[in-house]
Structures are given as structure tokens and as C-alpha cells.
PDBML (XML) file of the C-alpha atoms, coordinates in Angstrom:
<?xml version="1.0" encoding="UTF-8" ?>
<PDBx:datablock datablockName="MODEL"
   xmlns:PDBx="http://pdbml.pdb.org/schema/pdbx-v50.xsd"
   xmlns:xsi="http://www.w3.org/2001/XMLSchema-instance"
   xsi:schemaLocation="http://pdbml.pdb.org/schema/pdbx-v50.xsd pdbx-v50.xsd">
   <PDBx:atom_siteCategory>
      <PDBx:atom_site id="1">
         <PDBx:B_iso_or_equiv>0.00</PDBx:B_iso_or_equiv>
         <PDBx:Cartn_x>-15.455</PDBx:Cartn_x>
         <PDBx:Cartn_y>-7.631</PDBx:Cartn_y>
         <PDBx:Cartn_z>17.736</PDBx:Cartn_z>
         <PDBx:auth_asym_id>A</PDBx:auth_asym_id>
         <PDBx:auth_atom_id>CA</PDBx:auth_atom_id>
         <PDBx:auth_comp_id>UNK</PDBx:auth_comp_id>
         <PDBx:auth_seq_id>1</PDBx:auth_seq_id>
         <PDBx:group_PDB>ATOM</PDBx:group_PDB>
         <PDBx:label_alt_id xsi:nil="true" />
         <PDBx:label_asym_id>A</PDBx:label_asym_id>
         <PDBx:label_atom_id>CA</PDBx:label_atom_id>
         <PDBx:label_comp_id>UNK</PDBx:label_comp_id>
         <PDBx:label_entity_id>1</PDBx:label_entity_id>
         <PDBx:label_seq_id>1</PDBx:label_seq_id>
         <PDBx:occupancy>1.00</PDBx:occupancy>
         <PDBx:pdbx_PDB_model_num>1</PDBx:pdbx_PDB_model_num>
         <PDBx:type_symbol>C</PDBx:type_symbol>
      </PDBx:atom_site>
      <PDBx:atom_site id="2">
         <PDBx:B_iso_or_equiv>0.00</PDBx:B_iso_or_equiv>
         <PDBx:Cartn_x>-18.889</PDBx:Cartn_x>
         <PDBx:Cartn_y>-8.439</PDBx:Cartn_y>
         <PDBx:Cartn_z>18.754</PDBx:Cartn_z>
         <PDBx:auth_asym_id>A</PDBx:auth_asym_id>
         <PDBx:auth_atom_id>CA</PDBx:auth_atom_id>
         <PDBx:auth_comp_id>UNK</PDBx:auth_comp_id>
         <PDBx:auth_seq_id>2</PDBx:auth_seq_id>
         <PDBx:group_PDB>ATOM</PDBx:group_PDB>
         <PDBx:label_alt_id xsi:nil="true" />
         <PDBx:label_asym_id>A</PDBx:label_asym_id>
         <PDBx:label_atom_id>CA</PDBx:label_atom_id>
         <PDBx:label_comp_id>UNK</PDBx:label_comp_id>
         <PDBx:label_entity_id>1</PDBx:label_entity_id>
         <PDBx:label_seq_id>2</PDBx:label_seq_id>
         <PDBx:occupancy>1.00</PDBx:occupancy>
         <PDBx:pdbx_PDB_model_num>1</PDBx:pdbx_PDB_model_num>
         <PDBx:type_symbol>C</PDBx:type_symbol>
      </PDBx:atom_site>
      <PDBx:atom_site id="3">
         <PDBx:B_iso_or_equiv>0.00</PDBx:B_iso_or_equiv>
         <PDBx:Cartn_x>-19.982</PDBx:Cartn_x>
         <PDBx:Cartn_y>-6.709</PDBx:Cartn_y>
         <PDBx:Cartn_z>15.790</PDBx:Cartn_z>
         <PDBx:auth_asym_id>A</PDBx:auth_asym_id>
         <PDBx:auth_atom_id>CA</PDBx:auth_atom_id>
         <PDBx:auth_comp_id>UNK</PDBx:auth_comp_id>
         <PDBx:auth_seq_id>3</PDBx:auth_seq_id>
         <PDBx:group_PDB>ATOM</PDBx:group_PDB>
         <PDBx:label_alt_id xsi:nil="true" />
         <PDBx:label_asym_id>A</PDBx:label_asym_id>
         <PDBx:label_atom_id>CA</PDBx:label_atom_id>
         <PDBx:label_comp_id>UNK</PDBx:label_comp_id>
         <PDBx:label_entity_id>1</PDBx:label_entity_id>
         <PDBx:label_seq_id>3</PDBx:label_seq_id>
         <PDBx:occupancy>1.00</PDBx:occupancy>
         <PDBx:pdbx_PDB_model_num>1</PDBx:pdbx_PDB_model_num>
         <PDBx:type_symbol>C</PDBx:type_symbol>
      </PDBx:atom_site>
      <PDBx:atom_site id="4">
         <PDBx:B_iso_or_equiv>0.00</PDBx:B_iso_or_equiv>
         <PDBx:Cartn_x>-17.698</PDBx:Cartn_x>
         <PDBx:Cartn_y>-8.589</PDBx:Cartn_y>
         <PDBx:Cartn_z>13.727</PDBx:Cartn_z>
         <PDBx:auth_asym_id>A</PDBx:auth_asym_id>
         <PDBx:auth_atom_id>CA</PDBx:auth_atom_id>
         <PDBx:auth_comp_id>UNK</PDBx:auth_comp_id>
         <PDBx:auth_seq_id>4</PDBx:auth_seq_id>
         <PDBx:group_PDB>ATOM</PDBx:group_PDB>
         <PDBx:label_alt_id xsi:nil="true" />
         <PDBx:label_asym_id>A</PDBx:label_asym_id>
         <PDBx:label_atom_id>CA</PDBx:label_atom_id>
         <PDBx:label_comp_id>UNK</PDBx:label_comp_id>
         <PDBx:label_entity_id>1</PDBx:label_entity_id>
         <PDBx:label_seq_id>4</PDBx:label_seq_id>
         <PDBx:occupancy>1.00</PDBx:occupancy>
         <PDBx:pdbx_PDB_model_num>1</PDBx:pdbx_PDB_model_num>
         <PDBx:type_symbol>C</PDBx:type_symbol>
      </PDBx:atom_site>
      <PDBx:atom_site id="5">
         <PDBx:B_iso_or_equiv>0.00</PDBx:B_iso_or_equiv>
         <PDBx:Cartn_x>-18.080</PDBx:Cartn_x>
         <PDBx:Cartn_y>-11.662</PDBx:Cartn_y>
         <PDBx:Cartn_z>14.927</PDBx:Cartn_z>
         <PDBx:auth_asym_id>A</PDBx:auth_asym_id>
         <PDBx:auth_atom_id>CA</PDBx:auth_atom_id>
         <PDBx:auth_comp_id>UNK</PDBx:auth_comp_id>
         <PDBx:auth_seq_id>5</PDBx:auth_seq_id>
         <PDBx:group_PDB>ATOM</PDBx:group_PDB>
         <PDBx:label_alt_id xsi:nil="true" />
         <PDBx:label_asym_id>A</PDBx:label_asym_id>
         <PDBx:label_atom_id>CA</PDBx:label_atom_id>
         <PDBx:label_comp_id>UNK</PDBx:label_comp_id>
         <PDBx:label_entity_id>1</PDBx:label_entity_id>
         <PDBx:label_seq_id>5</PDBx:label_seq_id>
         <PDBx:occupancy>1.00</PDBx:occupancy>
         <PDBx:pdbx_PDB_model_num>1</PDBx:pdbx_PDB_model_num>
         <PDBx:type_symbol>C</PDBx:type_symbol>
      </PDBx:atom_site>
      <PDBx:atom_site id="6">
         <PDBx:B_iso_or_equiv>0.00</PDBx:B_iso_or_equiv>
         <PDBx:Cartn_x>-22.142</PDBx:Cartn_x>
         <PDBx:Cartn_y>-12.074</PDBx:Cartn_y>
         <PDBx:Cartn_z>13.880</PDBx:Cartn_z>
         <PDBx:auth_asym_id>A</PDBx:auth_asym_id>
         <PDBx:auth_atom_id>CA</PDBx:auth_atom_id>
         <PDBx:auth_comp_id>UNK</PDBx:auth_comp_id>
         <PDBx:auth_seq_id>6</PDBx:auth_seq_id>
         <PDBx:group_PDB>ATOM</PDBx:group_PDB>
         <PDBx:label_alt_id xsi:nil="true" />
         <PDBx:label_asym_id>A</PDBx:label_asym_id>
         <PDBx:label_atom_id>CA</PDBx:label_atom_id>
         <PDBx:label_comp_id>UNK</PDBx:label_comp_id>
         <PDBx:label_entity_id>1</PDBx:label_entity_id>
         <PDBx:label_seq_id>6</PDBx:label_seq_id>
         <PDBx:occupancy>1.00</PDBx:occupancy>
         <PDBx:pdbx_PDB_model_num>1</PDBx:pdbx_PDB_model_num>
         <PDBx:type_symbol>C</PDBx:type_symbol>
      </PDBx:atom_site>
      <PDBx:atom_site id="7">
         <PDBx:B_iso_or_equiv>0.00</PDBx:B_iso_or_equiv>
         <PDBx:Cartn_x>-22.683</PDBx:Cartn_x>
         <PDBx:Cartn_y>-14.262</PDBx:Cartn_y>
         <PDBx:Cartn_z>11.584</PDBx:Cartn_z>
         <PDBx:auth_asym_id>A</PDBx:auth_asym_id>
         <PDBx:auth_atom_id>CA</PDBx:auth_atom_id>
         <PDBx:auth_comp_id>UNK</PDBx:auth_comp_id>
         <PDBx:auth_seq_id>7</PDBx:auth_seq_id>
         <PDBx:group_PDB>ATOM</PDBx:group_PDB>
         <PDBx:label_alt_id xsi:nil="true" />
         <PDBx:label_asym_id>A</PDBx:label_asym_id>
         <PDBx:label_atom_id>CA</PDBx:label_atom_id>
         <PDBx:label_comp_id>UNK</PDBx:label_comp_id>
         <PDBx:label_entity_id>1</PDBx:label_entity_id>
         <PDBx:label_seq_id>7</PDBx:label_seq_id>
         <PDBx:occupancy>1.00</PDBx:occupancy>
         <PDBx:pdbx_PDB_model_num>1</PDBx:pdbx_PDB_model_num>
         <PDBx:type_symbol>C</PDBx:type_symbol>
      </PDBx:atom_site>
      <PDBx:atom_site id="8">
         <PDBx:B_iso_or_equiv>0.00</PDBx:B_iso_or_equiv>
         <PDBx:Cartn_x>-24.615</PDBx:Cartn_x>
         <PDBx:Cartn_y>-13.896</PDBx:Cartn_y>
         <PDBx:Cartn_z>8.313</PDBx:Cartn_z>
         <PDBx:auth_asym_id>A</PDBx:auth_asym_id>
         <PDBx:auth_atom_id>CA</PDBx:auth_atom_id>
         <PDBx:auth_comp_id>UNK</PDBx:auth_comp_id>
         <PDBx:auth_seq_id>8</PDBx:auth_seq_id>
         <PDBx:group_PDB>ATOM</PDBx:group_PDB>
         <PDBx:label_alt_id xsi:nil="true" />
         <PDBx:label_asym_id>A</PDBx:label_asym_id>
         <PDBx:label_atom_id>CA</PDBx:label_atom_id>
         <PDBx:label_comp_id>UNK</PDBx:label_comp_id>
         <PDBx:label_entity_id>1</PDBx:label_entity_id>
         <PDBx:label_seq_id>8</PDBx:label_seq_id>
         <PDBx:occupancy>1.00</PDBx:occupancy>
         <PDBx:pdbx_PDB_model_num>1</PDBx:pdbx_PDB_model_num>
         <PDBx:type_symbol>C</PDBx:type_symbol>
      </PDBx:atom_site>
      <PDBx:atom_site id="9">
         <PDBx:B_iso_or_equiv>0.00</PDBx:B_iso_or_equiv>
         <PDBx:Cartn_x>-27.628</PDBx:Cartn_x>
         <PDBx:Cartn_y>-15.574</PDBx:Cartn_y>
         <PDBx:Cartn_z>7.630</PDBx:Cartn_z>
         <PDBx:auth_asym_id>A</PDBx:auth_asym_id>
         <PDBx:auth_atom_id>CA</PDBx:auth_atom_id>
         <PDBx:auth_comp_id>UNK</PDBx:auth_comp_id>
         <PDBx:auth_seq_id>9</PDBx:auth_seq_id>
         <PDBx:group_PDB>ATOM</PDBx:group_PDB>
         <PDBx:label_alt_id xsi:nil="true" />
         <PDBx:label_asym_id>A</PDBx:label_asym_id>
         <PDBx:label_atom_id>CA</PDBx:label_atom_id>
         <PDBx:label_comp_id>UNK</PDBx:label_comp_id>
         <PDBx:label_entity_id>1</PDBx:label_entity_id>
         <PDBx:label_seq_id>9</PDBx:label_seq_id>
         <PDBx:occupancy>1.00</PDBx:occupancy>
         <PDBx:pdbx_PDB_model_num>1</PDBx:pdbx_PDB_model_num>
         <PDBx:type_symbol>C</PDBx:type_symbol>
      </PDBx:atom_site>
      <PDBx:atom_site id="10">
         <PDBx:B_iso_or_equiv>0.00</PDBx:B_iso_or_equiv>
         <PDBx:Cartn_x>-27.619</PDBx:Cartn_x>
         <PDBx:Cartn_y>-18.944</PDBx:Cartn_y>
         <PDBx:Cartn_z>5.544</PDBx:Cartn_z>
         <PDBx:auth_asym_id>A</PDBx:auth_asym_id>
         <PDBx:auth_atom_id>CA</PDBx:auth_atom_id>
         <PDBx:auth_comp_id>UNK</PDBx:auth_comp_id>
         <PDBx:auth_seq_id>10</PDBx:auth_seq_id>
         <PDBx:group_PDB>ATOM</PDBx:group_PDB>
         <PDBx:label_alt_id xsi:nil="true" />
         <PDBx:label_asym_id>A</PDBx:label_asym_id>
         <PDBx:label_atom_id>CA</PDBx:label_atom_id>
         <PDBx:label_comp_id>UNK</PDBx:label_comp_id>
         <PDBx:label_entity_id>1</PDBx:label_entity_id>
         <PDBx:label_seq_id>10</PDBx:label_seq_id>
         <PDBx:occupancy>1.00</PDBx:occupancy>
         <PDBx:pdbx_PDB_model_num>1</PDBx:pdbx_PDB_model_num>
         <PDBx:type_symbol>C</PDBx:type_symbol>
      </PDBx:atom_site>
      <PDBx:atom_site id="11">
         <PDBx:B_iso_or_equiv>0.00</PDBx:B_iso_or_equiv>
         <PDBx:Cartn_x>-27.362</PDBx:Cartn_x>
         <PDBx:Cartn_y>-17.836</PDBx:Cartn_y>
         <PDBx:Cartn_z>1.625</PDBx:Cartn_z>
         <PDBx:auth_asym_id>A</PDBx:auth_asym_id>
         <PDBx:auth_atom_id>CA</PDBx:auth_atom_id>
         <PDBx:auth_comp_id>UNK</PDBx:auth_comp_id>
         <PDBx:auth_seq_id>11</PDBx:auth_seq_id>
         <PDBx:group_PDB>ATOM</PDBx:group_PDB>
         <PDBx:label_alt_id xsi:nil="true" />
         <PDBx:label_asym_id>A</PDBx:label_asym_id>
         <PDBx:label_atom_id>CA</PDBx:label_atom_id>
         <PDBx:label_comp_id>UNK</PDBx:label_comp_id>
         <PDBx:label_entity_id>1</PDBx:label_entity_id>
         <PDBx:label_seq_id>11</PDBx:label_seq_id>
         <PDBx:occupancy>1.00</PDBx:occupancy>
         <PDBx:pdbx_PDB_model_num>1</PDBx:pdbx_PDB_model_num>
         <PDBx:type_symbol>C</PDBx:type_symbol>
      </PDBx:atom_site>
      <PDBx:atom_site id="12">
         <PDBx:B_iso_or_equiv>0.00</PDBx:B_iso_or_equiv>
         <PDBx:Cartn_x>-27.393</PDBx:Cartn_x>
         <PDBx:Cartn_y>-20.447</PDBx:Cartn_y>
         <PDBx:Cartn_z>-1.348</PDBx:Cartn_z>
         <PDBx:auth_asym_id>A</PDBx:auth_asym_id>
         <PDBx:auth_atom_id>CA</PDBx:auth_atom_id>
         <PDBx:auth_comp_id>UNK</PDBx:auth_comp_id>
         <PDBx:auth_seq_id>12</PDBx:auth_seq_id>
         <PDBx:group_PDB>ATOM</PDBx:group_PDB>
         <PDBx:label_alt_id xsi:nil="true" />
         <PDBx:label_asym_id>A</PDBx:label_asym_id>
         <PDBx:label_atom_id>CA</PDBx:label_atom_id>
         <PDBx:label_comp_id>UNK</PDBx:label_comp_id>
         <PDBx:label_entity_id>1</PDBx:label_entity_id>
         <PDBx:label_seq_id>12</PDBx:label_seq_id>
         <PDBx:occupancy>1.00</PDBx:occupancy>
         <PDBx:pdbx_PDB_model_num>1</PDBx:pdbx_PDB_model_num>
         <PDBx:type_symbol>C</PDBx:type_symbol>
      </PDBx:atom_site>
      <PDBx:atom_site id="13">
         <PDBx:B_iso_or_equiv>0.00</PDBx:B_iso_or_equiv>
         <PDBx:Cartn_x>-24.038</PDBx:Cartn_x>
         <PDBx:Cartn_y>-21.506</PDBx:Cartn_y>
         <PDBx:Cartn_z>-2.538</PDBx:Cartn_z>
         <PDBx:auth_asym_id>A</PDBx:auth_asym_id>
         <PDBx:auth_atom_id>CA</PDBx:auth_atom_id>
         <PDBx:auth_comp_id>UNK</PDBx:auth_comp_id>
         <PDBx:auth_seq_id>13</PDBx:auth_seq_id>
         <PDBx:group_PDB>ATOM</PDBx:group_PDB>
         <PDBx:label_alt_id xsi:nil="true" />
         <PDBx:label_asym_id>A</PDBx:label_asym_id>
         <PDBx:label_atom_id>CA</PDBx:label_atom_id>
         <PDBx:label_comp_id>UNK</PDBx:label_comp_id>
         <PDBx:label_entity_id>1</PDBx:label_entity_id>
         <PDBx:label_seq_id>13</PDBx:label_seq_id>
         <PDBx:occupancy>1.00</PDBx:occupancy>
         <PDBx:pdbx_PDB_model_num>1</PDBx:pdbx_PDB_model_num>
         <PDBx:type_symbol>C</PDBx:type_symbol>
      </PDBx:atom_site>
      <PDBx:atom_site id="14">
         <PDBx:B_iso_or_equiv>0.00</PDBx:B_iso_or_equiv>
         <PDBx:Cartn_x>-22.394</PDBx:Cartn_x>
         <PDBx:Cartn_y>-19.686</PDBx:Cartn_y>
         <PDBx:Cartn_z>-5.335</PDBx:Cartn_z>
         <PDBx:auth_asym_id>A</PDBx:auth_asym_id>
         <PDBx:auth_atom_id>CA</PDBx:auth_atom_id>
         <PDBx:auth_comp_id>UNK</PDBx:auth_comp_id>
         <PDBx:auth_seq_id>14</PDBx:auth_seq_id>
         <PDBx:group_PDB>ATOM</PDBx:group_PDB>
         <PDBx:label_alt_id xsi:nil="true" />
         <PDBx:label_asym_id>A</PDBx:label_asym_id>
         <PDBx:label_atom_id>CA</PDBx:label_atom_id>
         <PDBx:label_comp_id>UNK</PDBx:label_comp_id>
         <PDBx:label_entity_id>1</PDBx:label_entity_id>
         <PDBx:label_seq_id>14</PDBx:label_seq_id>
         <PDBx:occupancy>1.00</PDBx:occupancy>
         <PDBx:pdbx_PDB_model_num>1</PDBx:pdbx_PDB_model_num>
         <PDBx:type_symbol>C</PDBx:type_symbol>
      </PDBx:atom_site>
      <PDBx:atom_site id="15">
         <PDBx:B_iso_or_equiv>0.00</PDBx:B_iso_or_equiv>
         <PDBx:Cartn_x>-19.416</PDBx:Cartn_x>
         <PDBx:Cartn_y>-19.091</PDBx:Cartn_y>
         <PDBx:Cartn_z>-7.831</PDBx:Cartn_z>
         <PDBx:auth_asym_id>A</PDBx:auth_asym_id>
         <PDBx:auth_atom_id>CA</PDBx:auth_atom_id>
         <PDBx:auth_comp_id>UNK</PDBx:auth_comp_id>
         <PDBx:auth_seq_id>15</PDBx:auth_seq_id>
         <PDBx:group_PDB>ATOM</PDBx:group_PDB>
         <PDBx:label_alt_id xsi:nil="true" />
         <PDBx:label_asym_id>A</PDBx:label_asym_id>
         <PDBx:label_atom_id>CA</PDBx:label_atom_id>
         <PDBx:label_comp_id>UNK</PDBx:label_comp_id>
         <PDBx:label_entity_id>1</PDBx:label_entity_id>
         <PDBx:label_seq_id>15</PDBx:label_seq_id>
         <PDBx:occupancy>1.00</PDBx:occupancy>
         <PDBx:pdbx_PDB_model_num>1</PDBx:pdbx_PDB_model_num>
         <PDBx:type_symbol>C</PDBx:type_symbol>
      </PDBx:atom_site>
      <PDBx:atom_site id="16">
         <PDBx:B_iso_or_equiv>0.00</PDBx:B_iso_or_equiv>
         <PDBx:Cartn_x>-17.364</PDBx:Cartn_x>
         <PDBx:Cartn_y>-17.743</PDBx:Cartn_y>
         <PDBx:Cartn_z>-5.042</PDBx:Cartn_z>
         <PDBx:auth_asym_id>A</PDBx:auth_asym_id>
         <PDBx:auth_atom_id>CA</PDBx:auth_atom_id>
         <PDBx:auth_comp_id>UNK</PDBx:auth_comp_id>
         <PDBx:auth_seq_id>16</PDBx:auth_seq_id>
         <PDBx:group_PDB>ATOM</PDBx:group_PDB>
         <PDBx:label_alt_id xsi:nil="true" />
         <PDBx:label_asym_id>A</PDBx:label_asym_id>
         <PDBx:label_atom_id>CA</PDBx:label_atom_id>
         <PDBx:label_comp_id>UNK</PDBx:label_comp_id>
         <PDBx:label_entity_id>1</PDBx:label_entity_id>
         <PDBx:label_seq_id>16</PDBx:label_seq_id>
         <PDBx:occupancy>1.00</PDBx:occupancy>
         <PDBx:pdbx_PDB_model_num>1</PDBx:pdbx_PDB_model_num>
         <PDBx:type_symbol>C</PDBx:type_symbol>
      </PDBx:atom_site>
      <PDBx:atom_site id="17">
         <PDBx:B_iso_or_equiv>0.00</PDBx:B_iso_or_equiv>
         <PDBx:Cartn_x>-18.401</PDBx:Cartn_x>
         <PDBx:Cartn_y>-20.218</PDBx:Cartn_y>
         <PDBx:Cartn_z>-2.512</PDBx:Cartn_z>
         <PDBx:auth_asym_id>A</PDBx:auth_asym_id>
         <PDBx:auth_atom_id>CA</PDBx:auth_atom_id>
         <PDBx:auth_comp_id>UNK</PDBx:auth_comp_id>
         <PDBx:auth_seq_id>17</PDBx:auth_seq_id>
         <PDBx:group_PDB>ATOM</PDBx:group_PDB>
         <PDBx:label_alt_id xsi:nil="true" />
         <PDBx:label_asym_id>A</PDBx:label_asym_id>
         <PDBx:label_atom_id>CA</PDBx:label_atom_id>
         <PDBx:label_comp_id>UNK</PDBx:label_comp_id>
         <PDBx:label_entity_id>1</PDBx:label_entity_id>
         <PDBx:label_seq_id>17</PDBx:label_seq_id>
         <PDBx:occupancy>1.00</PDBx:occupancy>
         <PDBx:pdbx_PDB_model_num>1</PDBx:pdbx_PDB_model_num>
         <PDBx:type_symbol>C</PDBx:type_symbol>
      </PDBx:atom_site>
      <PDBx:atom_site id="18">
         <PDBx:B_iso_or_equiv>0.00</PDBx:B_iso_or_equiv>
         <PDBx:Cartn_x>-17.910</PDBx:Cartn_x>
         <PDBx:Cartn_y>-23.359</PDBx:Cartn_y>
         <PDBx:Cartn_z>-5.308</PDBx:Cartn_z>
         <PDBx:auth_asym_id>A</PDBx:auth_asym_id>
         <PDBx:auth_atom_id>CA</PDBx:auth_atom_id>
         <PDBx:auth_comp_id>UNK</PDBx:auth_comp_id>
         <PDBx:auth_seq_id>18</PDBx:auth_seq_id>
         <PDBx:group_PDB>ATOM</PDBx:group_PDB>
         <PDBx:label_alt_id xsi:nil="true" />
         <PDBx:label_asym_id>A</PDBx:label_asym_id>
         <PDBx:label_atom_id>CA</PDBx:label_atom_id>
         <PDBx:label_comp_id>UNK</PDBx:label_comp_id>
         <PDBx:label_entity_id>1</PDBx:label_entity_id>
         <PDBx:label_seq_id>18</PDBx:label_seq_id>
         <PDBx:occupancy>1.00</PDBx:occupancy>
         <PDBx:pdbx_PDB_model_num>1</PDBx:pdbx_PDB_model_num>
         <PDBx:type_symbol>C</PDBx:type_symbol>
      </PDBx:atom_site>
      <PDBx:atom_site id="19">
         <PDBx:B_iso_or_equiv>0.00</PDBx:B_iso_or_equiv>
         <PDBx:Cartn_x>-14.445</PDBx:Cartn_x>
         <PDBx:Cartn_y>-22.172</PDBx:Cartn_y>
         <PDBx:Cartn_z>-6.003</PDBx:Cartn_z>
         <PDBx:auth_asym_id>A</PDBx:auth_asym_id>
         <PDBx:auth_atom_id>CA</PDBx:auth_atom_id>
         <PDBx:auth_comp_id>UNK</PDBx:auth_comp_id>
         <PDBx:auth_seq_id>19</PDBx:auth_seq_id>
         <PDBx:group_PDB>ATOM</PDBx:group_PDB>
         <PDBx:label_alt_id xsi:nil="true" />
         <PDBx:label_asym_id>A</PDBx:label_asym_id>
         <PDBx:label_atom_id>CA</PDBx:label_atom_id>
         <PDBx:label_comp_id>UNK</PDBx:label_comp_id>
         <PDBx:label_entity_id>1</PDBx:label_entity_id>
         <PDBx:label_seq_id>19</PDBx:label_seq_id>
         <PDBx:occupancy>1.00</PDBx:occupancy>
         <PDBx:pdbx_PDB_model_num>1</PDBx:pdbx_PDB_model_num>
         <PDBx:type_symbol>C</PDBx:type_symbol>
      </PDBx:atom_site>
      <PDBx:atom_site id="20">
         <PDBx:B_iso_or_equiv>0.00</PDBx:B_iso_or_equiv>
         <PDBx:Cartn_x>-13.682</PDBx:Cartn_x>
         <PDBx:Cartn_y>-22.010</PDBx:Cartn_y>
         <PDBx:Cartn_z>-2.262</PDBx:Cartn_z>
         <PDBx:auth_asym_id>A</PDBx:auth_asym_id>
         <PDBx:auth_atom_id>CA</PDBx:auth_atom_id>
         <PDBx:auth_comp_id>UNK</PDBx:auth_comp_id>
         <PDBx:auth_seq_id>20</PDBx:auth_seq_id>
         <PDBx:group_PDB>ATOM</PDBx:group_PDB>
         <PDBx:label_alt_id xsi:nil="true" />
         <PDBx:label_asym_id>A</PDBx:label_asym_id>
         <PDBx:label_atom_id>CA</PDBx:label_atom_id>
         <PDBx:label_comp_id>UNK</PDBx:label_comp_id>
         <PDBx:label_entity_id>1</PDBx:label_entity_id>
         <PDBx:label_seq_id>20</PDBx:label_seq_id>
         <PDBx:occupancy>1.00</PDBx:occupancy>
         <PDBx:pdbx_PDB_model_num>1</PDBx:pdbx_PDB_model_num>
         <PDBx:type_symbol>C</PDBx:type_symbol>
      </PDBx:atom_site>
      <PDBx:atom_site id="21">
         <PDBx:B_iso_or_equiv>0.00</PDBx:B_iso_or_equiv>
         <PDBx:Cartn_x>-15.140</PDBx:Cartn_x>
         <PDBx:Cartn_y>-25.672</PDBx:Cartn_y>
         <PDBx:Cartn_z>-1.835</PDBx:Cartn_z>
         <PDBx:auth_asym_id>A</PDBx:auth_asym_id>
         <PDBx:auth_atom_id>CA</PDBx:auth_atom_id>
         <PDBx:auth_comp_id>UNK</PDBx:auth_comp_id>
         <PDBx:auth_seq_id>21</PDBx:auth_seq_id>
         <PDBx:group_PDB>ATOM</PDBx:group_PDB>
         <PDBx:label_alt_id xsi:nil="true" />
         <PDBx:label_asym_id>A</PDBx:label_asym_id>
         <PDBx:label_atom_id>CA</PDBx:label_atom_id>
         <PDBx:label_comp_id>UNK</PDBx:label_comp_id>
         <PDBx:label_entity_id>1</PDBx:label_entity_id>
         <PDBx:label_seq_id>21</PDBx:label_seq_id>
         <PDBx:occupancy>1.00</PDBx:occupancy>
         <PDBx:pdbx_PDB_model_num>1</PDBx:pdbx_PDB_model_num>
         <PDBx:type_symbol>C</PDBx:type_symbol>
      </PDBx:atom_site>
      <PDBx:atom_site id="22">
         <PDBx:B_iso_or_equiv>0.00</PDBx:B_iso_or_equiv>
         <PDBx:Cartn_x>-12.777</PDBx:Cartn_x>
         <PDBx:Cartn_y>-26.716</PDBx:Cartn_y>
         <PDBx:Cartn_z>-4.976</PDBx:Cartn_z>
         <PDBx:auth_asym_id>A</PDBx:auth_asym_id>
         <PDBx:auth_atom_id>CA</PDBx:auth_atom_id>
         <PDBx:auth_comp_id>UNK</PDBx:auth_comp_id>
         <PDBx:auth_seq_id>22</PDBx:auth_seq_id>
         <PDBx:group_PDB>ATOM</PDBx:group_PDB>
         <PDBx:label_alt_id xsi:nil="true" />
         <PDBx:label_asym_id>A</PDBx:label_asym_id>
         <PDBx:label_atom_id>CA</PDBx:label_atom_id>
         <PDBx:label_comp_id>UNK</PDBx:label_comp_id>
         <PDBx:label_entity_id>1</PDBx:label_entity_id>
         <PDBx:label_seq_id>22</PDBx:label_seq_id>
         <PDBx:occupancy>1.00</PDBx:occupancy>
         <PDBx:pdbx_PDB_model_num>1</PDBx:pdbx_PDB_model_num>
         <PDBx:type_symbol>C</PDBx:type_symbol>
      </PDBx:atom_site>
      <PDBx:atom_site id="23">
         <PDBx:B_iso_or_equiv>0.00</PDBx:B_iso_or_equiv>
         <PDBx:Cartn_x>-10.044</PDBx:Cartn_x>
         <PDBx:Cartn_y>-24.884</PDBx:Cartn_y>
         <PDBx:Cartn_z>-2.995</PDBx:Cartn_z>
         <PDBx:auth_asym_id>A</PDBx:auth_asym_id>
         <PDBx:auth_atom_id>CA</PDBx:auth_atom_id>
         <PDBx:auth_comp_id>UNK</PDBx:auth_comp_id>
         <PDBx:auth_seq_id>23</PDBx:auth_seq_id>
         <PDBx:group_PDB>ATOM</PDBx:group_PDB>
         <PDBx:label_alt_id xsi:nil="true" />
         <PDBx:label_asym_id>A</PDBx:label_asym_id>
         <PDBx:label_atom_id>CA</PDBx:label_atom_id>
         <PDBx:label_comp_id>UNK</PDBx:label_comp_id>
         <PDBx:label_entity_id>1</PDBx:label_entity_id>
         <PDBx:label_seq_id>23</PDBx:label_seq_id>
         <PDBx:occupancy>1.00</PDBx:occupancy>
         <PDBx:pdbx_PDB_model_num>1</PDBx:pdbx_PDB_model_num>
         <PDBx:type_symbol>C</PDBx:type_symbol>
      </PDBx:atom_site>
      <PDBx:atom_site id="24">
         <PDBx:B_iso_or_equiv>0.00</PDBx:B_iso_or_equiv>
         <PDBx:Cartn_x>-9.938</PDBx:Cartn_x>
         <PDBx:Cartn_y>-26.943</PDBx:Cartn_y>
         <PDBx:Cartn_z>-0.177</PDBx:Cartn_z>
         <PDBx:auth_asym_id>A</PDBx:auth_asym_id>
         <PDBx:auth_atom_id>CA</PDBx:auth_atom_id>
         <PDBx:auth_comp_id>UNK</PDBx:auth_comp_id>
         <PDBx:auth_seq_id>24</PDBx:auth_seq_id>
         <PDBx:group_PDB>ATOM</PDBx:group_PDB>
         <PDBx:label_alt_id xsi:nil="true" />
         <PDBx:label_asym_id>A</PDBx:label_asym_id>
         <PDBx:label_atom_id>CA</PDBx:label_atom_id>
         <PDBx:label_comp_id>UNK</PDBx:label_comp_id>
         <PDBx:label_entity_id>1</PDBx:label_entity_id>
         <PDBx:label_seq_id>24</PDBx:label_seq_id>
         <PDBx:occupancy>1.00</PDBx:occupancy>
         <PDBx:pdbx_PDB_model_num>1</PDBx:pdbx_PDB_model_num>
         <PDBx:type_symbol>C</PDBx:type_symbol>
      </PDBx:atom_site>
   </PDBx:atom_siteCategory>
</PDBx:datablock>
């Protein structure tokens, strides 16, 4: 879990991301 739990480093937005954001 500490492995898991790192968090990526910051990466422009994208298609994925954008259809996330229009998810919510």
C-alpha cells in the first residue's frame, strides 16, 4: 500500500481525463 498509494506526477489533461471531468 505504500507503493500504491504514491502519487503520479502532474501530467496535462487529456481525452480520458476530459471525459472524467464531463462525468462528474
Amino acid at each position: 500500500s505504500a507503493i500504491l498509494a504514491a502519487m503520479s506526477d502532474t501530467k496535462d489533461g487529456d481525452e480520458e481525463t476530459q471525459q472524467i471531468c464531463n462525468q462528474v
